[in-house]
Protein backbone atom coordinates (compact mmCIF):
# COMPACT_ATOMS: atom_id res chain seq x y z
CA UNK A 1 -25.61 12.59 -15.18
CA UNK A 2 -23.31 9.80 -14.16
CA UNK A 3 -19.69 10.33 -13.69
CA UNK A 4 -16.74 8.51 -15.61
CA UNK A 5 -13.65 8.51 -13.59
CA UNK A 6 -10.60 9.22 -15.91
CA UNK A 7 -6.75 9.32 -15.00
CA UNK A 8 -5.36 12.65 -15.53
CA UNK A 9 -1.67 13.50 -15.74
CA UNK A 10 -1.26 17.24 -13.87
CA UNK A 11 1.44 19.09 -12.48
CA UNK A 12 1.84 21.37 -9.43
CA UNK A 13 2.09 24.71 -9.95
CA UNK A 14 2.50 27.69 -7.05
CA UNK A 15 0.98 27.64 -3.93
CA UNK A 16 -1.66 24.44 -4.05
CA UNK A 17 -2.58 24.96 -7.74
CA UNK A 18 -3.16 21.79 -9.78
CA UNK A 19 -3.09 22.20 -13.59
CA UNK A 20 -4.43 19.29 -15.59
CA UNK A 21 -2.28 18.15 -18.54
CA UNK A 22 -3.62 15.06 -20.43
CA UNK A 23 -6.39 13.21 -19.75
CA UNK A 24 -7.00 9.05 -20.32
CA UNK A 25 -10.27 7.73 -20.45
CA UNK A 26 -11.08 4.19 -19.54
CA UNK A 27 -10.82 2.63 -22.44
CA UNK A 28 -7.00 3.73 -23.02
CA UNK A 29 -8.02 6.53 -25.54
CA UNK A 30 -6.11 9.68 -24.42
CA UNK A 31 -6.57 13.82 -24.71
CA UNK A 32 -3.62 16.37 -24.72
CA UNK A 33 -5.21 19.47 -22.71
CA UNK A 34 -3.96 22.70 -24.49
CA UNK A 35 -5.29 24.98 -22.40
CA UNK A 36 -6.97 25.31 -19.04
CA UNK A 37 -9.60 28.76 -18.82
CA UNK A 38 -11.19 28.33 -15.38
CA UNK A 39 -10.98 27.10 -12.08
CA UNK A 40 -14.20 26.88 -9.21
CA UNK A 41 -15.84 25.55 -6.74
CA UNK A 42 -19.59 24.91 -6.75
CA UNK A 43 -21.18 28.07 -4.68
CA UNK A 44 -24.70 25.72 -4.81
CA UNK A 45 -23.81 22.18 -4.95
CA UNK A 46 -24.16 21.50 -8.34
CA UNK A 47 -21.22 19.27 -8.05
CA UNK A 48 -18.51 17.39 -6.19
CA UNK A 49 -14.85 18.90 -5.76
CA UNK A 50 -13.20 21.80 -7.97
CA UNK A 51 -14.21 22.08 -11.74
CA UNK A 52 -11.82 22.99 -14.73
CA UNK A 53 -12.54 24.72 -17.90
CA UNK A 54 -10.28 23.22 -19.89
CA UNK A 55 -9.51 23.37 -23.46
CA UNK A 56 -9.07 19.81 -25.60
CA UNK A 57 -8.60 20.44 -29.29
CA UNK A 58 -11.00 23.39 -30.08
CA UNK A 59 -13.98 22.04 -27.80
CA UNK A 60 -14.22 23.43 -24.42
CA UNK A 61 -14.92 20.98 -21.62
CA UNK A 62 -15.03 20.58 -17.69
CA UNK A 63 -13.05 18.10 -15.52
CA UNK A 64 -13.60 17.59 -12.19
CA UNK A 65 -11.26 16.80 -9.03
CA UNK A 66 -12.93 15.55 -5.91
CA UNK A 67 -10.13 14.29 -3.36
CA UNK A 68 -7.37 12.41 -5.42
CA UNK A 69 -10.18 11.41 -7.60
CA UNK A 70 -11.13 13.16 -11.21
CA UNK A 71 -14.61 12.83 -13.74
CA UNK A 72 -16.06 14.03 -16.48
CA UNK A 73 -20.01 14.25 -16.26
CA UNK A 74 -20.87 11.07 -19.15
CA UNK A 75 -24.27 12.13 -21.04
């Protein structure tokens, strides 16, 4: 699957620990992210950087941070 790169606004919590906030797509279209269930890193290589578990309305979704950079995985 390809990968979109998205801007996400995040804020610093204890220690290192990033928590996403609000996601904007390319186009402009934006997603409020109510609630974030998961953080990991691939054990296998499955893919790049840390995944989130986030929550974005009522539909669960991953994000993805490699470096400075964040994705979603586009269908």
């Amino acid at each position: 699957m390809p990968k979109t790169y998205v801007t996400v606004d995040f804020e610093n919590g204890p220690g290192s620990a990033v928590r996403p906030k609000k996601i904007y797509w390319p186009d402009g279209k934006s997603w409020e992210i109510t609630r974030m269930l998961f953080v990991s890193e691939s054990p296998d290589g499955e893919y790049e950087g840390i995944r989130y578990t986030v929550v974005i309305g009522s539909a669960q979704k991953y994000l993805y941070k490699d470096g400075d950079r964040w994705y979603v995985m586009s269908p």
